[in-house]
PDB file of N, CA and C in Angstrom:
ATOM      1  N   UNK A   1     -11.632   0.685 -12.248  1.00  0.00           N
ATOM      2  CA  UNK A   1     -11.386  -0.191 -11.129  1.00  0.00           C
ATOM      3  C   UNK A   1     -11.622  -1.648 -11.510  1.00  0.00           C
ATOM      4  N   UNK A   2     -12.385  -1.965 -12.002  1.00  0.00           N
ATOM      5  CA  UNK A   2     -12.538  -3.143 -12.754  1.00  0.00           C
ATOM      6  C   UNK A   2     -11.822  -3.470 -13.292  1.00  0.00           C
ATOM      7  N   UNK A   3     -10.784  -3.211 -14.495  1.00  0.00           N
ATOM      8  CA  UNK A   3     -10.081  -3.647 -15.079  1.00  0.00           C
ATOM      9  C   UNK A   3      -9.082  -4.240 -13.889  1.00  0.00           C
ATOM     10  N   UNK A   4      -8.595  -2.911 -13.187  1.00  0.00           N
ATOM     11  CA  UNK A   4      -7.268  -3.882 -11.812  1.00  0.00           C
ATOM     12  C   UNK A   4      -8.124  -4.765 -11.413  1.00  0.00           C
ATOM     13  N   UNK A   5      -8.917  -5.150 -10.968  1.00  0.00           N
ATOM     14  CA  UNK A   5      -9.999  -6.176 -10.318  1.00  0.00           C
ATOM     15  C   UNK A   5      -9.417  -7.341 -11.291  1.00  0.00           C
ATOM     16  N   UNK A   6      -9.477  -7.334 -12.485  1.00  0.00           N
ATOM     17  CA  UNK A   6      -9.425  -8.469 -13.294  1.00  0.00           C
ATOM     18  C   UNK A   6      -7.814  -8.709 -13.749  1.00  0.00           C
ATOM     19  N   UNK A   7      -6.672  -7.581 -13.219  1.00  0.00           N
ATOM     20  CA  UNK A   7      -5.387  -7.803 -13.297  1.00  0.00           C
ATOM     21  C   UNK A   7      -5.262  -8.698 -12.690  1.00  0.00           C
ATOM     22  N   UNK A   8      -5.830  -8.048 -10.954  1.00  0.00           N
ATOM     23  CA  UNK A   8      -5.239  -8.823  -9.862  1.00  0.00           C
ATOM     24  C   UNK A   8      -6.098 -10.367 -10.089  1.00  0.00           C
ATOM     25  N   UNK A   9      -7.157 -10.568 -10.438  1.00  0.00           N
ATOM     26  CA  UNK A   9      -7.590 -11.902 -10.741  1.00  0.00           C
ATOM     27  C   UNK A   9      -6.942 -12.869 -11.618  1.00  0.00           C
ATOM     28  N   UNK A  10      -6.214 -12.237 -12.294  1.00  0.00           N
ATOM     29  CA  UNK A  10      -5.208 -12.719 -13.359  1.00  0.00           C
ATOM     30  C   UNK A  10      -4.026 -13.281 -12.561  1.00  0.00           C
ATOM     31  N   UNK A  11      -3.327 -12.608 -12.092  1.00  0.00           N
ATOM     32  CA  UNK A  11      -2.039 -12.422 -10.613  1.00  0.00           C
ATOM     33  C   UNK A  11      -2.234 -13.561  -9.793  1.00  0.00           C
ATOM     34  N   UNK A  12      -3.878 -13.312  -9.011  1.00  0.00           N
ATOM     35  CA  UNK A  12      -4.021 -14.735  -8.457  1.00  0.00           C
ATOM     36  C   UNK A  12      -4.179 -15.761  -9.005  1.00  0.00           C
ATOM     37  N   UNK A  13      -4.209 -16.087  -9.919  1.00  0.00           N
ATOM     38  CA  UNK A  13      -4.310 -17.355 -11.023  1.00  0.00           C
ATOM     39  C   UNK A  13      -3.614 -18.005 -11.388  1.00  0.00           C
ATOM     40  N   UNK A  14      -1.899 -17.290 -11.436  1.00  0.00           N
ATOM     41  CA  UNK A  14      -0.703 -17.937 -11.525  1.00  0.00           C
ATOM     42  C   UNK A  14       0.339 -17.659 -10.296  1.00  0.00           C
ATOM     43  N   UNK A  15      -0.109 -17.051  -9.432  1.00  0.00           N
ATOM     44  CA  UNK A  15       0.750 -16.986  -8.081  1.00  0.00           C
ATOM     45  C   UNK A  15       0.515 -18.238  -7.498  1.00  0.00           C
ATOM     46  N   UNK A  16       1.605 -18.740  -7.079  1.00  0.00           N
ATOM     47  CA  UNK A  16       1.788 -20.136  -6.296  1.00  0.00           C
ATOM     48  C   UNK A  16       1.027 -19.893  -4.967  1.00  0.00           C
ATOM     49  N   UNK A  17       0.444 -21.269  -4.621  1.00  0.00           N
ATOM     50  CA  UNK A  17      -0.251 -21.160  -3.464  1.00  0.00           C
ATOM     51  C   UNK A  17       0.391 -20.720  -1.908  1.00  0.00           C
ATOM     52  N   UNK A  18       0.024 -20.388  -1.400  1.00  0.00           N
ATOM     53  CA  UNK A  18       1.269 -20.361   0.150  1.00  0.00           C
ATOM     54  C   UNK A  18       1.776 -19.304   0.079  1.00  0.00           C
ATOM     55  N   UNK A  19       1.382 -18.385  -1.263  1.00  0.00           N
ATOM     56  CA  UNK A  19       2.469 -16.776  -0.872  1.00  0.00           C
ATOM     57  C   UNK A  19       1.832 -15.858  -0.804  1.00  0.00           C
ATOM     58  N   UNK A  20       2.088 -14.860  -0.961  1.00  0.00           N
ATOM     59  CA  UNK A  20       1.463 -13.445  -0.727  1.00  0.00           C
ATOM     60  C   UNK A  20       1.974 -12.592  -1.656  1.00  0.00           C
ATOM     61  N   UNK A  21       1.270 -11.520  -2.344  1.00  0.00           N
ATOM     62  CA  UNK A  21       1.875 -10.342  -2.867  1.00  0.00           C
ATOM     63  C   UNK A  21       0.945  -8.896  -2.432  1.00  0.00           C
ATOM     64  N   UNK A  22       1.904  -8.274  -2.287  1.00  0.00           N
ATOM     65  CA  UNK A  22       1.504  -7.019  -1.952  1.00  0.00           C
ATOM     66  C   UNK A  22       1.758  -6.140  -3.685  1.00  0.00           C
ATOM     67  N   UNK A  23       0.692  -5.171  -3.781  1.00  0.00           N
ATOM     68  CA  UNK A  23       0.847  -4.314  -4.477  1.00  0.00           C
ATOM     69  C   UNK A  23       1.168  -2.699  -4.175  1.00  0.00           C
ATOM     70  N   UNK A  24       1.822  -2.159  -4.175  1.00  0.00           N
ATOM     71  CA  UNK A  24       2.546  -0.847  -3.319  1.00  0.00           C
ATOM     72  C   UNK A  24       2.375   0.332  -4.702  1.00  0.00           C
ATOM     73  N   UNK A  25       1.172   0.757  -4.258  1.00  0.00           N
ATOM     74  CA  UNK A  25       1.631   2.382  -5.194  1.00  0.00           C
ATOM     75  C   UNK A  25       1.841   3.734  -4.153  1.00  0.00           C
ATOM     76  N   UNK A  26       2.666   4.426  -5.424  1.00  0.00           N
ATOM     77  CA  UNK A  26       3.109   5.888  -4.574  1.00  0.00           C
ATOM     78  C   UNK A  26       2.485   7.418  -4.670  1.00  0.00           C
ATOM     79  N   UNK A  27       1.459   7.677  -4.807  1.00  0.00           N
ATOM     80  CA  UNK A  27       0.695   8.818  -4.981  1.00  0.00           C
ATOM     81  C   UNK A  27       2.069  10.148  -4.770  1.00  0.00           C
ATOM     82  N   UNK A  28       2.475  10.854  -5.683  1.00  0.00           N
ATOM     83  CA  UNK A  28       3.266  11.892  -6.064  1.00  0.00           C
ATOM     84  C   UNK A  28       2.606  13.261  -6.523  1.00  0.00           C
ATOM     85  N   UNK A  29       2.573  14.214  -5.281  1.00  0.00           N
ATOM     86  CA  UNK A  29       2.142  15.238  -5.980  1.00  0.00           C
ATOM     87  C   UNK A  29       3.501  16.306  -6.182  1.00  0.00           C
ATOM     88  N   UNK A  30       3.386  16.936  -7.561  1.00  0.00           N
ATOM     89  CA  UNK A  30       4.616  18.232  -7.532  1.00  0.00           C
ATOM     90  C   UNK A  30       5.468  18.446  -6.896  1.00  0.00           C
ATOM     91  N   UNK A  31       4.658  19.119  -5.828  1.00  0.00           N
ATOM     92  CA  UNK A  31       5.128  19.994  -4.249  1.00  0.00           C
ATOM     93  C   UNK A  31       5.935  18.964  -3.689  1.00  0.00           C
ATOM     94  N   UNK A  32       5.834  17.806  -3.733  1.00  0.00           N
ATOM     95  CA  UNK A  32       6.192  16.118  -2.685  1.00  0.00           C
ATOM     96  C   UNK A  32       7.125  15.689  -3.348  1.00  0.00           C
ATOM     97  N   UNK A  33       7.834  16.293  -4.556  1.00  0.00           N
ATOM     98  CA  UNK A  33       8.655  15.181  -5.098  1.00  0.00           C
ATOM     99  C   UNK A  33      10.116  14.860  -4.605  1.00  0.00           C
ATOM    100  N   UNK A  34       9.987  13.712  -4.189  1.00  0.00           N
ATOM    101  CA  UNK A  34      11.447  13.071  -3.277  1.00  0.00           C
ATOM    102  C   UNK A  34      11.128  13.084  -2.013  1.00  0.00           C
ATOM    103  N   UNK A  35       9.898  13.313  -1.243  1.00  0.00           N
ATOM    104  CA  UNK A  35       9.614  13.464   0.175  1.00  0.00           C
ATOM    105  C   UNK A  35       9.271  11.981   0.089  1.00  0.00           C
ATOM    106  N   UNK A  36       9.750  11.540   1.326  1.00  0.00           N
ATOM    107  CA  UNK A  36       8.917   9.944   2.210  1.00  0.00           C
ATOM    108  C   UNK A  36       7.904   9.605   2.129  1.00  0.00           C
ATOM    109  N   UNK A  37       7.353   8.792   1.801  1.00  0.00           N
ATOM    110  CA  UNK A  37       5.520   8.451   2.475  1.00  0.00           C
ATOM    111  C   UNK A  37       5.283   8.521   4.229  1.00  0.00           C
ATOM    112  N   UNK A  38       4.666   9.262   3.821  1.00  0.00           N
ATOM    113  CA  UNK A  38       4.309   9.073   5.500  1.00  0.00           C
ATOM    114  C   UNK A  38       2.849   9.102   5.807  1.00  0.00           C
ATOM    115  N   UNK A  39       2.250   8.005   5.043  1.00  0.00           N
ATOM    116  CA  UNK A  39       0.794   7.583   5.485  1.00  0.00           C
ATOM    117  C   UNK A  39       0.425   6.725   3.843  1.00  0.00           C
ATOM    118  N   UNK A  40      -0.428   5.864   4.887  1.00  0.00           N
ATOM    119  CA  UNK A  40      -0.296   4.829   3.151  1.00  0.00           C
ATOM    120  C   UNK A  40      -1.839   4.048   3.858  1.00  0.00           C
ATOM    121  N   UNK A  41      -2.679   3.796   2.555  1.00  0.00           N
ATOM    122  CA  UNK A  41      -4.040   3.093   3.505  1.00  0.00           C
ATOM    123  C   UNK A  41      -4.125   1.846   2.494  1.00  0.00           C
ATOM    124  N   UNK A  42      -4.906   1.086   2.920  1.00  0.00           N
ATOM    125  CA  UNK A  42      -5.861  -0.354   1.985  1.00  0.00           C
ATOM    126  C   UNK A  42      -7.003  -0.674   2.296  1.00  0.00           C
ATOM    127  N   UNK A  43      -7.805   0.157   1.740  1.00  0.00           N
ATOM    128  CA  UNK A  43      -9.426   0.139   1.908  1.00  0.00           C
ATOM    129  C   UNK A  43      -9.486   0.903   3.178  1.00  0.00           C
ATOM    130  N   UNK A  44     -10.001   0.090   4.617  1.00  0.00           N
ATOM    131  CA  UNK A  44     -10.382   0.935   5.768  1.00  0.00           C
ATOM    132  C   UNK A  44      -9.316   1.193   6.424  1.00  0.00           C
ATOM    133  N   UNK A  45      -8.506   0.548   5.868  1.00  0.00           N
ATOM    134  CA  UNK A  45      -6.703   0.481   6.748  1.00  0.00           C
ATOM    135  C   UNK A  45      -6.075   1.852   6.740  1.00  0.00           C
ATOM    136  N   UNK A  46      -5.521   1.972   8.061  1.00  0.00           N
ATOM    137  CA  UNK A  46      -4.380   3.083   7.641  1.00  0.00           C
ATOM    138  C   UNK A  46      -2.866   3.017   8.192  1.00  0.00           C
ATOM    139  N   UNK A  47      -2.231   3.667   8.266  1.00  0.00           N
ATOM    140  CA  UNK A  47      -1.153   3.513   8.909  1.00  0.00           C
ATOM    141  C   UNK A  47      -0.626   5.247   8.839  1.00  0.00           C
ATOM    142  N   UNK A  48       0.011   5.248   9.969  1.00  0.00           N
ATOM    143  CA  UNK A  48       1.105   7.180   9.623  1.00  0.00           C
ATOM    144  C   UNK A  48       2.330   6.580   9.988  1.00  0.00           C
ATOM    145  N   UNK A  49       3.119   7.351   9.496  1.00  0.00           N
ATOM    146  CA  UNK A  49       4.560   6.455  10.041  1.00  0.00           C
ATOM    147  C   UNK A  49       4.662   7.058  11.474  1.00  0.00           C
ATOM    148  N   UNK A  50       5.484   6.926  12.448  1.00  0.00           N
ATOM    149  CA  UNK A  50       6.022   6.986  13.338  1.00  0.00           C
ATOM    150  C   UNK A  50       6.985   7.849  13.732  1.00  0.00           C
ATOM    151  N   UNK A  51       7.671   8.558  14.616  1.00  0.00           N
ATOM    152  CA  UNK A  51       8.654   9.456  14.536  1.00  0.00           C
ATOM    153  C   UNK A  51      10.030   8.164  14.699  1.00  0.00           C
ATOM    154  N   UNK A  52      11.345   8.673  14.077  1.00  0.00           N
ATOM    155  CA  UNK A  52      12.318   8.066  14.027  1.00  0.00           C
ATOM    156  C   UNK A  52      12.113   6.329  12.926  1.00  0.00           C
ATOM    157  N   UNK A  53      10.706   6.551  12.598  1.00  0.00           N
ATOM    158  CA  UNK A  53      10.569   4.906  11.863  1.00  0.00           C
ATOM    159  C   UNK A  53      11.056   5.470  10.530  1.00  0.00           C
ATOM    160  N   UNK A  54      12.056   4.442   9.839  1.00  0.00           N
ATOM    161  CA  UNK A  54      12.471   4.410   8.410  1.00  0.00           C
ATOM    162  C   UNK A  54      11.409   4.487   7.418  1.00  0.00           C
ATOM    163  N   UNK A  55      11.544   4.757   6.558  1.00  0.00           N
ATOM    164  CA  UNK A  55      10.500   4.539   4.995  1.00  0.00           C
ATOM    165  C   UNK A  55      10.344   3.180   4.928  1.00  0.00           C
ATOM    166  N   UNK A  56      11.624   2.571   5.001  1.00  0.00           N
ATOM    167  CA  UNK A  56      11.464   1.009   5.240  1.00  0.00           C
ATOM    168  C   UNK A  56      10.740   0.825   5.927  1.00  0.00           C
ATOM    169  N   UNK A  57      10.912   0.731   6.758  1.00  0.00           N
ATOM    170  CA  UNK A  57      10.267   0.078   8.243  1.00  0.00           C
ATOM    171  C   UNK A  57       8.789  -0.125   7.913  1.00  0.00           C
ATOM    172  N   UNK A  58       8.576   1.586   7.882  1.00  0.00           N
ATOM    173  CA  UNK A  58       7.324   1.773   7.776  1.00  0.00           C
ATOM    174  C   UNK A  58       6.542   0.968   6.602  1.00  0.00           C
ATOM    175  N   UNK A  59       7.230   0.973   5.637  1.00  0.00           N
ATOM    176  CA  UNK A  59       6.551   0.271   4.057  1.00  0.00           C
ATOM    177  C   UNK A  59       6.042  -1.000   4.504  1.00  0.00           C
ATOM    178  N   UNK A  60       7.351  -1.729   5.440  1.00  0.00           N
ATOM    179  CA  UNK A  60       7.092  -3.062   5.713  1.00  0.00           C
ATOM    180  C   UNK A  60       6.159  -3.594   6.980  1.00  0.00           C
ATOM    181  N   UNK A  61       6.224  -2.638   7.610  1.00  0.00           N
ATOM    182  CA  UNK A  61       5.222  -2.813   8.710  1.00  0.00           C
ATOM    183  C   UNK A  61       3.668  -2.266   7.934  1.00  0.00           C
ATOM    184  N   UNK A  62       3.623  -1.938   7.265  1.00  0.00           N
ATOM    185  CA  UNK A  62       2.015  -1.895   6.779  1.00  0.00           C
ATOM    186  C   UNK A  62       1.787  -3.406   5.873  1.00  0.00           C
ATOM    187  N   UNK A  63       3.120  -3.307   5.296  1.00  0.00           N
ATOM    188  CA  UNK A  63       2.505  -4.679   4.538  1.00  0.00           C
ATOM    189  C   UNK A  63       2.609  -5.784   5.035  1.00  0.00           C
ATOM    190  N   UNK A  64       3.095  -6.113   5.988  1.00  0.00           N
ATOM    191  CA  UNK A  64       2.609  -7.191   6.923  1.00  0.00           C
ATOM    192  C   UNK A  64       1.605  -6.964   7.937  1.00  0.00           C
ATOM    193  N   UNK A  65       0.785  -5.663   8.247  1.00  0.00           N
ATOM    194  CA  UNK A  65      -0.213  -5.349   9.083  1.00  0.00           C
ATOM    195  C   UNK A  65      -1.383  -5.553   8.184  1.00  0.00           C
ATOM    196  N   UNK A  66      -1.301  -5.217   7.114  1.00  0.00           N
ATOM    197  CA  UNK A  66      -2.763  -5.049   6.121  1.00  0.00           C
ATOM    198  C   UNK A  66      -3.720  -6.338   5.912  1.00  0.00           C
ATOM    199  N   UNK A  67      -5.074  -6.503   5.506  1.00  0.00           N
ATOM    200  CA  UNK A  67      -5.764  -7.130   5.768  1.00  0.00           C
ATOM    201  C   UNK A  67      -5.408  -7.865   4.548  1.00  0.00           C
ATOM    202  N   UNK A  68      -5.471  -8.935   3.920  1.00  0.00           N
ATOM    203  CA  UNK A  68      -5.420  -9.568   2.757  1.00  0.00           C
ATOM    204  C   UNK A  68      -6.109 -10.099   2.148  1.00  0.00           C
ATOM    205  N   UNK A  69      -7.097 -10.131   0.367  1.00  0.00           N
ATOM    206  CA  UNK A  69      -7.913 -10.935  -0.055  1.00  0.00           C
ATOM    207  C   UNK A  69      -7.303 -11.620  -0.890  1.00  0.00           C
ATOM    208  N   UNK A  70      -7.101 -12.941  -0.166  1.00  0.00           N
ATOM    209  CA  UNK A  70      -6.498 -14.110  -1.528  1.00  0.00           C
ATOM    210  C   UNK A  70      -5.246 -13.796  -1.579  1.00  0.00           C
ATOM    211  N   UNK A  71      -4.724 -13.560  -0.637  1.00  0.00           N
ATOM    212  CA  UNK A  71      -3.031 -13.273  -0.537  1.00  0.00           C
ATOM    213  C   UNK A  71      -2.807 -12.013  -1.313  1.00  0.00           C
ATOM    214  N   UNK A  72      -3.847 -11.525  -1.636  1.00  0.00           N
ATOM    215  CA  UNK A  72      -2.920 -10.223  -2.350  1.00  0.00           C
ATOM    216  C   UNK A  72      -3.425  -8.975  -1.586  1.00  0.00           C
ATOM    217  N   UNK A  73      -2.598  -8.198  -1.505  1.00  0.00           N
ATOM    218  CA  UNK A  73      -3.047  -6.733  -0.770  1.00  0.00           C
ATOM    219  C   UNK A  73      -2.679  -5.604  -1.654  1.00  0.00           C
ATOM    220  N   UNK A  74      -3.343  -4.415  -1.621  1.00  0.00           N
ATOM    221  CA  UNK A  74      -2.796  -3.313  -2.389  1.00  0.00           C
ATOM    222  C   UNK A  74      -2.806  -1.926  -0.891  1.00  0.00           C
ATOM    223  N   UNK A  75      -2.122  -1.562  -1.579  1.00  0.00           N
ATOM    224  CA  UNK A  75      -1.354  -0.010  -0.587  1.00  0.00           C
ATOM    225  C   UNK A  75      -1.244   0.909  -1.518  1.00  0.00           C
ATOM    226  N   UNK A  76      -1.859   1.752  -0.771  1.00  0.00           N
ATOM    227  CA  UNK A  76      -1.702   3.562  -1.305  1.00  0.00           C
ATOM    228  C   UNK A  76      -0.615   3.756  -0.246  1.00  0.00           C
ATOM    229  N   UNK A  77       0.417   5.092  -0.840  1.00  0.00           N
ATOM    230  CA  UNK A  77       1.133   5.840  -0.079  1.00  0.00           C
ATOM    231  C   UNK A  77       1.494   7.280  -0.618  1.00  0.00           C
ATOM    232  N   UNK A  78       1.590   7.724   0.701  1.00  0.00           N
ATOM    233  CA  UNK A  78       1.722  10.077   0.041  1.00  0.00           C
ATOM    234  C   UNK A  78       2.145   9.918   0.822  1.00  0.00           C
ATOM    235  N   UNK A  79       3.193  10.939   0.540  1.00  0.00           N
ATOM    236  CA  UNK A  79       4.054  12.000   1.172  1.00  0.00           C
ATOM    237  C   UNK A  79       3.052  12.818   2.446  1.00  0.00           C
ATOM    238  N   UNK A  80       2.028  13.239   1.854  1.00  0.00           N
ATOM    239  CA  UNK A  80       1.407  13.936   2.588  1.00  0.00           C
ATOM    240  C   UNK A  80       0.036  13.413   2.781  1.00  0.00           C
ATOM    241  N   UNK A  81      -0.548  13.633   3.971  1.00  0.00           N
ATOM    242  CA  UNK A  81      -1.847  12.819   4.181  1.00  0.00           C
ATOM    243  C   UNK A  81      -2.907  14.011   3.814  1.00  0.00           C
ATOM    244  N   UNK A  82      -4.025  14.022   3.426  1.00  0.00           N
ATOM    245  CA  UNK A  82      -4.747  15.152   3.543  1.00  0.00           C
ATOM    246  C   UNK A  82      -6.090  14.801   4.227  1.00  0.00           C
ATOM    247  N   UNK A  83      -6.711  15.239   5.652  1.00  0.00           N
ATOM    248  CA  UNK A  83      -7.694  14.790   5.978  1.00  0.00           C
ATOM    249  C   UNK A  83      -9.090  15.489   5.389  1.00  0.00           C
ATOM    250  N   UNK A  84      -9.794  14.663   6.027  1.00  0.00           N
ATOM    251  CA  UNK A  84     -11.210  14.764   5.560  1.00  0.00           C
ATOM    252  C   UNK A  84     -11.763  15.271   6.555  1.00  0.00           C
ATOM    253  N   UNK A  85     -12.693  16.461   6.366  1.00  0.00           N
ATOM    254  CA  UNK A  85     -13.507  16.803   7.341  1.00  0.00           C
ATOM    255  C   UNK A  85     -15.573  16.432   7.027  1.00  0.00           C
TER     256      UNK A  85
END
């Protein structure tokens, strides 16, 4: 985790002031391959998609909902959510 810590410190160092970047990964298991995301978090954040909401939609409505440090945000996303009990 450290090392991304010091990517993204890198990232912010030459990203122009005034913008934003999101970082978007796709968690792929086997069973899931070619299925939608339909739940994606950033730290305490979450999101589920919606019935009838696009992959789009949804991608983009988290990344303009998510909390941001220093303009940059990162996103998890699965196909499948698995809860915690």
């Amino acid at each position: 985790m450290q090392r991304l810590d010091q990517r993204i410190t890198a990232l912010e160092a030459v990203q122009p002031r005034g913008t934003s970047m999101t970082i978007f990964n796709i968690i792929v298991e086997a069973a899931s391959l070619g299925a939608d995301c339909n739940h994606i978090e950033s730290g305490e954040q979450q999101w589920t998609r919606q019935p009838l909401e696009t992959e789009k939609a949804f991608i983009d409505r988290a990344s303009v909902e998510v909390t941001r440090n220093h303009s940059i945000a990162q996103l998890i996303a699965s196909a499948v959510h698995h809860a915690t009990h």
